[in-house]
Protein backbone atom coordinates (compact mmCIF):
# COMPACT_ATOMS: atom_id res chain seq x y z
CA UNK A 1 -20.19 -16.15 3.44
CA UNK A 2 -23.63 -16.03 2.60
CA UNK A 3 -24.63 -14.23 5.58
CA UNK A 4 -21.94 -11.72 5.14
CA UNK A 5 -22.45 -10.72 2.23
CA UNK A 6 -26.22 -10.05 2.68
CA UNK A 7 -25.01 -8.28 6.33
CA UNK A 8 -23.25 -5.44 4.06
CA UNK A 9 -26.53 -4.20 2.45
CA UNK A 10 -27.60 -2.79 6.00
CA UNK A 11 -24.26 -1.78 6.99
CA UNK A 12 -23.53 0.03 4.15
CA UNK A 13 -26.08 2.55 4.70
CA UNK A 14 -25.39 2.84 8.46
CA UNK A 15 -22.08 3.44 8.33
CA UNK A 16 -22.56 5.98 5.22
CA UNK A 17 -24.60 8.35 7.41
CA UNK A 18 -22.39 8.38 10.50
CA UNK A 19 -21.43 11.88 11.25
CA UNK A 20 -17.86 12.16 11.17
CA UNK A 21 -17.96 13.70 14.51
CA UNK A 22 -19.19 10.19 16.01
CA UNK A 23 -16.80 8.25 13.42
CA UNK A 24 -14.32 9.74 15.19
CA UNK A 25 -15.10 9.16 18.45
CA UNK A 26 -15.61 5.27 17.38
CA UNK A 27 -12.28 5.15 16.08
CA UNK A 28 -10.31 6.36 19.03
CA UNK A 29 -12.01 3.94 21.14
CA UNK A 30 -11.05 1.43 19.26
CA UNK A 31 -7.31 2.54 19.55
CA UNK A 32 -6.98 2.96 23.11
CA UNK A 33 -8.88 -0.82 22.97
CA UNK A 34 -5.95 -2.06 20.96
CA UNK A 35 -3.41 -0.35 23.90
CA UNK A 36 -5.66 -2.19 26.62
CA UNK A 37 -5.50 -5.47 24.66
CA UNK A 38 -1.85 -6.22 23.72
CA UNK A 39 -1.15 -8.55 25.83
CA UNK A 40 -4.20 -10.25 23.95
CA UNK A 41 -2.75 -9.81 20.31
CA UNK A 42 1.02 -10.22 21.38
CA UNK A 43 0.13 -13.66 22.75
CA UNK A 44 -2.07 -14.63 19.66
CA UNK A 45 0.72 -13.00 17.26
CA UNK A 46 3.04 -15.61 19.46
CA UNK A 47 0.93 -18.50 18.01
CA UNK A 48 1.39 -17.01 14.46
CA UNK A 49 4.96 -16.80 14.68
CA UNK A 50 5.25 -20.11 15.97
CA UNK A 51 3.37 -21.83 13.43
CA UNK A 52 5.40 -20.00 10.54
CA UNK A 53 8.86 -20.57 11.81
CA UNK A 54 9.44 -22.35 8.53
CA UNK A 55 8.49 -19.64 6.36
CA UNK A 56 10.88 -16.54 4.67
CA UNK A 57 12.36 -14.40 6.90
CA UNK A 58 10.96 -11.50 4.93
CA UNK A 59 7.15 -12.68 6.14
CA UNK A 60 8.25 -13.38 9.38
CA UNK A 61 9.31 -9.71 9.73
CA UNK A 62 6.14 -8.67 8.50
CA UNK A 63 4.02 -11.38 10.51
CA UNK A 64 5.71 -10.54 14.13
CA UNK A 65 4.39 -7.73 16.15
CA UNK A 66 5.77 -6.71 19.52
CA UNK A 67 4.79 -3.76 22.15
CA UNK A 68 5.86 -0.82 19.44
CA UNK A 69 4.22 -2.41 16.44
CA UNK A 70 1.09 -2.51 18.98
CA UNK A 71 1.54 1.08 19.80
CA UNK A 72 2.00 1.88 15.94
CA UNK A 73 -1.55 0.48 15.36
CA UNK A 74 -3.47 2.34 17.98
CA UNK A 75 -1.51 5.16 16.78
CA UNK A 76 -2.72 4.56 13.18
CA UNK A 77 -6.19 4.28 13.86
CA UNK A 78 -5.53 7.84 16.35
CA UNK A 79 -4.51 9.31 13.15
CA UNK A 80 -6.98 8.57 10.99
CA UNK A 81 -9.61 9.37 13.38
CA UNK A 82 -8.09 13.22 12.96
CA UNK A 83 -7.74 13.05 9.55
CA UNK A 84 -10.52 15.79 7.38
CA UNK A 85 -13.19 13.52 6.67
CA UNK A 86 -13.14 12.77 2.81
CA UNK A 87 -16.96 12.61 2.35
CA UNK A 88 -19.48 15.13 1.10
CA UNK A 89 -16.87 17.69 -0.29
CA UNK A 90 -17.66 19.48 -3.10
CA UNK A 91 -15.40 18.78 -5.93
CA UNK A 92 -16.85 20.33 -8.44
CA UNK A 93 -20.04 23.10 -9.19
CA UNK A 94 -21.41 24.68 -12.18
CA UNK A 95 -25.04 25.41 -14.04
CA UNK A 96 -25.54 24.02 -17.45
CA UNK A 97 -27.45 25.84 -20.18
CA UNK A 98 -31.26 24.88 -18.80
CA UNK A 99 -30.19 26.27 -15.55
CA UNK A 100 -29.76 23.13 -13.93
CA UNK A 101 -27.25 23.92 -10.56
CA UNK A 102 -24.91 20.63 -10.83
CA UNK A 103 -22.49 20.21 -8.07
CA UNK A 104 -20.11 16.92 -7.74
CA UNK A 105 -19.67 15.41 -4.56
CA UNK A 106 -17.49 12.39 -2.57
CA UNK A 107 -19.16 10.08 -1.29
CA UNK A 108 -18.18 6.15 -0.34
CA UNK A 109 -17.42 3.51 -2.71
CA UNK A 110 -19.63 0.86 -0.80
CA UNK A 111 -18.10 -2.12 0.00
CA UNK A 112 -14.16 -2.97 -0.23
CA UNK A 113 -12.92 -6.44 0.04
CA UNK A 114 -9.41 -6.42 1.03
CA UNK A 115 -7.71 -9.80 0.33
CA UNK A 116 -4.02 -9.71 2.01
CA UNK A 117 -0.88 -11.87 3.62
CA UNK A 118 1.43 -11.65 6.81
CA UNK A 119 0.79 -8.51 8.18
CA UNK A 120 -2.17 -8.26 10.87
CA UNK A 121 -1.48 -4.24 11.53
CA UNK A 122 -3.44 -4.30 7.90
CA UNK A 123 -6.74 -5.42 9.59
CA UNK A 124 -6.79 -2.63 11.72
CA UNK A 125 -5.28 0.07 9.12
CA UNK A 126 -8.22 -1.18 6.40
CA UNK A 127 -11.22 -1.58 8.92
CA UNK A 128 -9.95 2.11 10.29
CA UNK A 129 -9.82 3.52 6.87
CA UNK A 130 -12.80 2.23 5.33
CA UNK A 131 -14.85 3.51 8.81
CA UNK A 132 -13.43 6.85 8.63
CA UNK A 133 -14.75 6.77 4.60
CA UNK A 134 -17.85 5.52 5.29
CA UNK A 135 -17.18 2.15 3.61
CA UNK A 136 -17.91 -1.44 5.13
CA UNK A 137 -15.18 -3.59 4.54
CA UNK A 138 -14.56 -7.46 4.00
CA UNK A 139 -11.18 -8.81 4.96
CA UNK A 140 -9.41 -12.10 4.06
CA UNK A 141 -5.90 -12.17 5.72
CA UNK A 142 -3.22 -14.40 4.95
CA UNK A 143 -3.41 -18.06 7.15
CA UNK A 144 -0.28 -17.25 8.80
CA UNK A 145 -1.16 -14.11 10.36
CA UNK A 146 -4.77 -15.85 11.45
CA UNK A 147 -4.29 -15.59 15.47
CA UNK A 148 -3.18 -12.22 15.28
CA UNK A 149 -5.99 -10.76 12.96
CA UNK A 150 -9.33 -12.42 14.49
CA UNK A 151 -7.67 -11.01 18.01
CA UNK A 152 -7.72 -7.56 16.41
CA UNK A 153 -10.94 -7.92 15.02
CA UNK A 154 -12.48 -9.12 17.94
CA UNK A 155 -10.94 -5.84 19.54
CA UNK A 156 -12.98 -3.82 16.41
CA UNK A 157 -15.87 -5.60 16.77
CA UNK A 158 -16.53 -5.37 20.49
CA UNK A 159 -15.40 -1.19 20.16
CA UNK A 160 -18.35 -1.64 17.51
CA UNK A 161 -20.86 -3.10 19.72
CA UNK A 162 -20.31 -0.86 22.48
CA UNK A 163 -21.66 2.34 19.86
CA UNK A 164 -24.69 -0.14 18.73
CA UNK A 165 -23.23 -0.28 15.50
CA UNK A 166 -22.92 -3.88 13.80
CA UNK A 167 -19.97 -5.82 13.56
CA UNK A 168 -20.68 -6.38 9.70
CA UNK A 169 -19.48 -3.11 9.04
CA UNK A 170 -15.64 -4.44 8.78
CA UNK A 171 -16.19 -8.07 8.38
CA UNK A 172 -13.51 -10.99 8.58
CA UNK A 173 -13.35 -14.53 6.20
CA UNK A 174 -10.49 -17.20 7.17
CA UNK A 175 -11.46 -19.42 4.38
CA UNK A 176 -8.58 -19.42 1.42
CA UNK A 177 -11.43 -21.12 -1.05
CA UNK A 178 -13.91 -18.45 -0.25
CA UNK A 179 -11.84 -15.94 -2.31
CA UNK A 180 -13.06 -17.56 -5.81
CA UNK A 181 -16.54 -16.85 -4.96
CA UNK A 182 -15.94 -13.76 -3.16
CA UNK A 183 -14.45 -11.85 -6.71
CA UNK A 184 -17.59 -12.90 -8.52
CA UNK A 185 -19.88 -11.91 -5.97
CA UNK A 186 -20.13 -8.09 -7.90
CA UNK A 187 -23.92 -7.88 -6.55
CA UNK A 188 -22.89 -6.77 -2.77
CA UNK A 189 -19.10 -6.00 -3.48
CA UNK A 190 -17.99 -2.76 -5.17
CA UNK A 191 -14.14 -2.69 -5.18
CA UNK A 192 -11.62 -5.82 -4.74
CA UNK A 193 -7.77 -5.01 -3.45
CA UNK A 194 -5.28 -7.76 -3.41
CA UNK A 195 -1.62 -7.53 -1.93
CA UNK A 196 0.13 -9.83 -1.75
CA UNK A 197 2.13 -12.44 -4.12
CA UNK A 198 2.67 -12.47 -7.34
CA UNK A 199 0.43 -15.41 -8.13
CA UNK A 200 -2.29 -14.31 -5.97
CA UNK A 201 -2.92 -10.87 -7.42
CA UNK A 202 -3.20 -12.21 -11.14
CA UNK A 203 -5.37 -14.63 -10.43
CA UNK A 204 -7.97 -11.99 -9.20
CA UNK A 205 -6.75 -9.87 -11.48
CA UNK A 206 -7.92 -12.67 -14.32
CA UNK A 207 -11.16 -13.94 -12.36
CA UNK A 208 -12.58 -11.07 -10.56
CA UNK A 209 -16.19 -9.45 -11.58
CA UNK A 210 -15.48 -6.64 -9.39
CA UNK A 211 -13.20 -3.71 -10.43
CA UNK A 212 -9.65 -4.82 -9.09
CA UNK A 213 -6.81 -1.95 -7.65
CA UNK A 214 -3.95 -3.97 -8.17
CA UNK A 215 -1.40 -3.27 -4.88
CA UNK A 216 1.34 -5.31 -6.81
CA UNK A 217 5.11 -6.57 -6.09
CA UNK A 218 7.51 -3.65 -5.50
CA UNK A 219 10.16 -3.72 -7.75
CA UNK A 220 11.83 -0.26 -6.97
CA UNK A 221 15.16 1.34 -8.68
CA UNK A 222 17.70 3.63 -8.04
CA UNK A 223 19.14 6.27 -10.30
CA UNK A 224 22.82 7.54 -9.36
CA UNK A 225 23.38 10.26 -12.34
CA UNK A 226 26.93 11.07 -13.24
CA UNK A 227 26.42 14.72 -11.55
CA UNK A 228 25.03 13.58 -7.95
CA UNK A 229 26.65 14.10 -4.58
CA UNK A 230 28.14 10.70 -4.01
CA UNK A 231 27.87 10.95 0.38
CA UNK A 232 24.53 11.87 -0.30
CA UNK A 233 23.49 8.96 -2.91
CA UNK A 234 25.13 6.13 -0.55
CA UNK A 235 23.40 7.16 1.98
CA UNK A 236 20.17 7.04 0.15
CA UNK A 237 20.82 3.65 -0.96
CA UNK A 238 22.01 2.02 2.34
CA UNK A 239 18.71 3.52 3.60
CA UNK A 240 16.32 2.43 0.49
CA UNK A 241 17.98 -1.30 0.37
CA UNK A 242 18.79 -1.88 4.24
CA UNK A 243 16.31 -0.25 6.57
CA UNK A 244 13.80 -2.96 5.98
CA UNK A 245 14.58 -4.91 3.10
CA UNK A 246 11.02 -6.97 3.11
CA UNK A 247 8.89 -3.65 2.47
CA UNK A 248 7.55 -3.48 -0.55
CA UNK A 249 8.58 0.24 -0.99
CA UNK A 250 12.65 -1.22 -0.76
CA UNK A 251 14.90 -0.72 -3.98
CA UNK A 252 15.91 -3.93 -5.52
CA UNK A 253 18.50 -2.17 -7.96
CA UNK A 254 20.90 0.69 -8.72
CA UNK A 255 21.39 2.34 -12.10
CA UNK A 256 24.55 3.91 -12.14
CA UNK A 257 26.00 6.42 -14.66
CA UNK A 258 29.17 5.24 -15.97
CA UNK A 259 30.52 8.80 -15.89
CA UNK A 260 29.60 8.69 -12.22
CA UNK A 261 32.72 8.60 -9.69
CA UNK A 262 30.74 6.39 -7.27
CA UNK A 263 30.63 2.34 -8.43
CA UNK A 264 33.75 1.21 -5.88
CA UNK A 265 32.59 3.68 -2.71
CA UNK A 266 29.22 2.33 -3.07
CA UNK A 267 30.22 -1.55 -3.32
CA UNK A 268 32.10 -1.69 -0.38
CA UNK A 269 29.16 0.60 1.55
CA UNK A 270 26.55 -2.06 0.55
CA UNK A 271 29.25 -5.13 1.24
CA UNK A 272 29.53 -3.57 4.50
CA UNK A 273 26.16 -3.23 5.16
CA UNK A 274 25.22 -6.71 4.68
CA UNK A 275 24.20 -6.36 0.93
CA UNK A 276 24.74 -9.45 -1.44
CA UNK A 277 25.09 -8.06 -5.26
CA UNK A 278 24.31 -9.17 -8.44
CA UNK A 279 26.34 -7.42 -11.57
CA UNK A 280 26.96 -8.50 -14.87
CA UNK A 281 30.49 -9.75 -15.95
CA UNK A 282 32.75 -7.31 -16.27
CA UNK A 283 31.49 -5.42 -12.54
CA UNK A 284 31.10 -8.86 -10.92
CA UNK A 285 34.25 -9.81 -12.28
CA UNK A 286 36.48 -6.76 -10.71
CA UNK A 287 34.48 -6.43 -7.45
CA UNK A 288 33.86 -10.49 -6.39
CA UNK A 289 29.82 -10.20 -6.99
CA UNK A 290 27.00 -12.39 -8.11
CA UNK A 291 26.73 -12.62 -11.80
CA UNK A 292 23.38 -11.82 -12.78
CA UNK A 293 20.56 -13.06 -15.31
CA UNK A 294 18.13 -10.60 -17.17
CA UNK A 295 15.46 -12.19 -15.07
CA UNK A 296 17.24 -11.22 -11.93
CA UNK A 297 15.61 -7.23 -12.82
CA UNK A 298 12.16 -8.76 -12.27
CA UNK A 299 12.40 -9.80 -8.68
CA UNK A 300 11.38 -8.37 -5.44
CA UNK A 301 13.52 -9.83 -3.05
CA UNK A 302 12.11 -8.82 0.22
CA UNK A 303 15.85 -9.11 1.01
CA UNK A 304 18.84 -7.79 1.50
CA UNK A 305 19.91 -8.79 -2.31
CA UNK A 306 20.86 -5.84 -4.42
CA UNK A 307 21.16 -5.17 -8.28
CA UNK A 308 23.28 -3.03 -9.85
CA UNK A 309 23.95 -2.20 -13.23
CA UNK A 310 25.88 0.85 -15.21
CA UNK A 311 24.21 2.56 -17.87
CA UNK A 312 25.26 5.09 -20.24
CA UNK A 313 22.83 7.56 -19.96
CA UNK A 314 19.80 8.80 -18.28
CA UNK A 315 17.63 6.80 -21.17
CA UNK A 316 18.81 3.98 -20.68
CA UNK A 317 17.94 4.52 -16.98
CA UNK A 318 14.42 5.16 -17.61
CA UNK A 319 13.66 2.54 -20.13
CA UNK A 320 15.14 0.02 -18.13
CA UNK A 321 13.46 1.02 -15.41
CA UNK A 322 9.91 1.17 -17.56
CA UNK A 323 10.73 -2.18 -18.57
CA UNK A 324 11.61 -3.96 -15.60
CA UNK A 325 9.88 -2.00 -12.71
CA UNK A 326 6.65 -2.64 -11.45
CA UNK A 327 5.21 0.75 -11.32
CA UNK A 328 6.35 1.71 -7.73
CA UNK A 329 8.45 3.66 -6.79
CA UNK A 330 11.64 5.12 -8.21
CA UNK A 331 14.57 7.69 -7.49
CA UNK A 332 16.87 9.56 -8.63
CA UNK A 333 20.24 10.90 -7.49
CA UNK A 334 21.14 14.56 -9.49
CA UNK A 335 22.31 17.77 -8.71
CA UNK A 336 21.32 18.77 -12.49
CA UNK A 337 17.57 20.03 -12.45
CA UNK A 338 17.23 19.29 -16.18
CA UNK A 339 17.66 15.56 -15.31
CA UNK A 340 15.45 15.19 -12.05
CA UNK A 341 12.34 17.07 -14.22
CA UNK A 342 12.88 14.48 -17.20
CA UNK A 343 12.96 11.63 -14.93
CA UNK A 344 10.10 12.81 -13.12
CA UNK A 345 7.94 13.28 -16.21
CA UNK A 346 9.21 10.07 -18.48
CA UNK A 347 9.10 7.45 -15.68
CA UNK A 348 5.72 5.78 -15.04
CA UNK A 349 5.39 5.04 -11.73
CA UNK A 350 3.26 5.89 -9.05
CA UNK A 351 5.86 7.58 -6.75
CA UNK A 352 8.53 9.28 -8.23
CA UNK A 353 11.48 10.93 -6.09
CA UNK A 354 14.42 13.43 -6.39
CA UNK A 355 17.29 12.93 -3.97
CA UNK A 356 15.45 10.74 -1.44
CA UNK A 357 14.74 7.16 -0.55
CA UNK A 358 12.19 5.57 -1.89
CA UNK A 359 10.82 4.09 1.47
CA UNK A 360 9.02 7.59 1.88
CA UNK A 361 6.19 5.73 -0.01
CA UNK A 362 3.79 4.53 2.38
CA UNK A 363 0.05 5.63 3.49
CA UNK A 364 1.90 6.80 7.20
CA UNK A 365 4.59 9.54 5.96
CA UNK A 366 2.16 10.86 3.08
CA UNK A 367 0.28 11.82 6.28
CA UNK A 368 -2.73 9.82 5.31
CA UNK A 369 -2.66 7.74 9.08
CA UNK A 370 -2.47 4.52 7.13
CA UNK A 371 -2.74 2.73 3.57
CA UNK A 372 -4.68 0.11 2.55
CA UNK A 373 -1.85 -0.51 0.63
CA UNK A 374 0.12 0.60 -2.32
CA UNK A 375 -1.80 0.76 -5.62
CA UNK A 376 0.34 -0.17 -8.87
CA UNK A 377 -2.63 0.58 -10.91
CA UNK A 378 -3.49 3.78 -12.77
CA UNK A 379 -7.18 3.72 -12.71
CA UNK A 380 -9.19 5.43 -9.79
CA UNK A 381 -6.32 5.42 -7.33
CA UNK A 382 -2.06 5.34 -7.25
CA UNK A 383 0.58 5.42 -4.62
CA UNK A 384 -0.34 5.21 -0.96
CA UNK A 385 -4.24 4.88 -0.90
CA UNK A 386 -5.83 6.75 2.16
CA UNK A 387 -9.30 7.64 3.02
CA UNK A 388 -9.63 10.03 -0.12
CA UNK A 389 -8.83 7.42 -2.10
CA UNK A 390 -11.73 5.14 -1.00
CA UNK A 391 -14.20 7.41 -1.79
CA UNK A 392 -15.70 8.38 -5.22
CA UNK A 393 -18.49 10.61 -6.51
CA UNK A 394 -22.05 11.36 -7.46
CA UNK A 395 -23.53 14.55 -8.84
CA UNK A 396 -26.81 16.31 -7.17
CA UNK A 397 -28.31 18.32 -9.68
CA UNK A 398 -30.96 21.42 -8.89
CA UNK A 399 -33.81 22.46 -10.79
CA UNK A 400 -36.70 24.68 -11.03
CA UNK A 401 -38.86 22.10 -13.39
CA UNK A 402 -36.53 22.17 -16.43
CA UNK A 403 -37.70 19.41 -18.72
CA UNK A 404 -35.22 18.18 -21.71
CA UNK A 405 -36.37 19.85 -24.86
């Protein structure tokens, strides 16, 4: 740890001053590395997968990679690489009263430690990122995903080497106890990200020296108003429940106006796609459904488990969704404009849809090449976080020998 941290000082300022022209020629190395080595990572990723039999099935989803998931990476990292660089843009540019010529430009944040579980593709999307922002990066991935990562990293590292560059610019801890120290260590570190559990995320939340970007549980809901096109708001929620019930960006349940025509149509749609509901009495009653508790609005289930509740109107909709939600993502089902801009505007969340699924929110379809994850915070950053979002500012300031009178 100790020789990590102290490592960062003199990668930080090497990997600050890349041009973004050689950046980019680093990163797509290292992606057509990742295509030359997956027979390397599918065989450690093998190990991983082995070792975790016994844990949920939504981790194991996230854990195992095969021959597409490897493609997806190098394909990630070939994205990013043609992204605009984020650094050095002028943001802002004006001349105060003395004359002074004041101009506001990105630059990198420093150094990120990324603390995360199950999914290796996130050592490759993070080290990617933060190179392409001019950041160095310290990673601590979950124990059950440790074959897979170090193999990745070793493919980084050695793409690193090969441009003279040192491998402490996206550095790697397997230690679970190291994470106490590493929030305090505010001297060398400049930003902390956890994702991950519940459990995990307040405790660095509560411990942490470092700024935090919270990249918390996704508890996402589903809006069917009573003037919606009910084809159109089944097949939304098939696709925001079903298509991979274990992302964090999956609903977990759906509001439904009791004016609106749709509760039996889209029982039996969810039934037949697998979906085991929770209702209270009187809709669990008449359709044969899990009764549900008030702490059942709460949970991520990472599977294919499915609230659903009837409200009477649109507030009732958004409170309960303020209340229970964890700042996410949400949607809404209308045909009335009037109620998509009020839902839009009263729910606080950091993605917030009209007539589409939810699973839109990730760092890949925002066209930002990858996320580090998905912040739930408000400060700094929200939503997918890309390359802009790792960067912040400094102002550079022009004079002619003004002195403050």
């Amino acid at each position: 740890m100790n020789d990590i941290l102290k490592n960062t000082i003199e990668a930080k300022k090497i990997v600050a001053n890349l041009s973004d022209t050689f950046r980019n020629e680093v990163l797509n190395k290292m992606a057509d590395n990742i295509i030359k080595a997956k027979d390397e990572i599918l065989n450690a990723n093998e190990l991983d997968v082995k070792y975790a039999k016994d844990l949920p099935n939504s981790i194991l989803k996230r854990l195992k990679l095969d021959s597409n998931k490897i493609d997806a990476i190098s394909n990630s990292i070939t994205e990013i690489a043609n992204l605009k660089s984020p650094l050095g843009r002028i943001l802002d540019g004006f001349e105060n009263y003395a004359g002074l010529k004041i101009r506001k430009i990105s630059v990198p944040i420093g150094v990120i430690a990324v603390i995360y579980e199950s999914r290796p593709n996130v050592t490759s999307d993070v080290g990617a990122l933060c190179f392409k922002s001019g950041n160095v990066c310290i990673l601590k991935g979950g124990k059950e995903a440790l074959n897979s990562n170090k193999a990745i990293l070793k493919i980084l590292h050695n793409t690193l080497i090969e441009y003279n560059l040192p491998t402490s610019i996206i550095s790697f801890i397997d230690s679970r106890e190291s994470i106490e120290r590493l929030i305090k260590e505010d001297k060398y570190i400049d930003l902390i990200i956890p994702r991950g559990g519940e459990q995990l995320i307040q405790f660095i939340s509560s411990n942490s020296k470092i700024p935090v970007i919270k990249h918390d549980k996704g508890v996402c809901n589903m809006y069917i108003d009573k003037n919606c096109n009910a084809n159109e708001a089944i097949q939304i929620a098939i696709n925001a429940k079903t298509s991979n019930p274990a992302a964090c960006n999956s609903i977990e349940t759906i509001l439904i106006h009791k004016d609106a025509n749709i509760l039996e149509m889209l029982i039996k749609s969810l039934k037949n796609n697998n979906v085991i509901i929770k209702a209270e009495s009187n809709i669990a009653n008449q359709f044969d459904l899990i009764h549900i508790k008030d702490e059942d609005y709460y949970n991520e289930y990472g599977d294919n488990i499915l609230n659903i509740k009837v409200v009477n109107n649109i507030d009732e909709a958004i409170n309960h969704i303020n209340t229970y939600g964890s700042s996410h993502s949400e949607c809404i089902i209308t045909d009335d404009y009037t109620m998509a801009e009020k839902f839009l505007n009263e729910i606080d969340s950091a993605c917030v849809y009209v007539n589409a699924s939810t699973r839109f929110s990730d760092g890949g379809e925002f066209g930002f090449g990858a996320e580090v994850g998905i912040s739930t915070s408000k400060i700094h950053a929200r939503g997918p976080m890309g390359i802009d979002s790792l960067t912040t500012y400094k102002y550079q300031i022009y004079g002619q020998g003004q002195v403050r009178q």
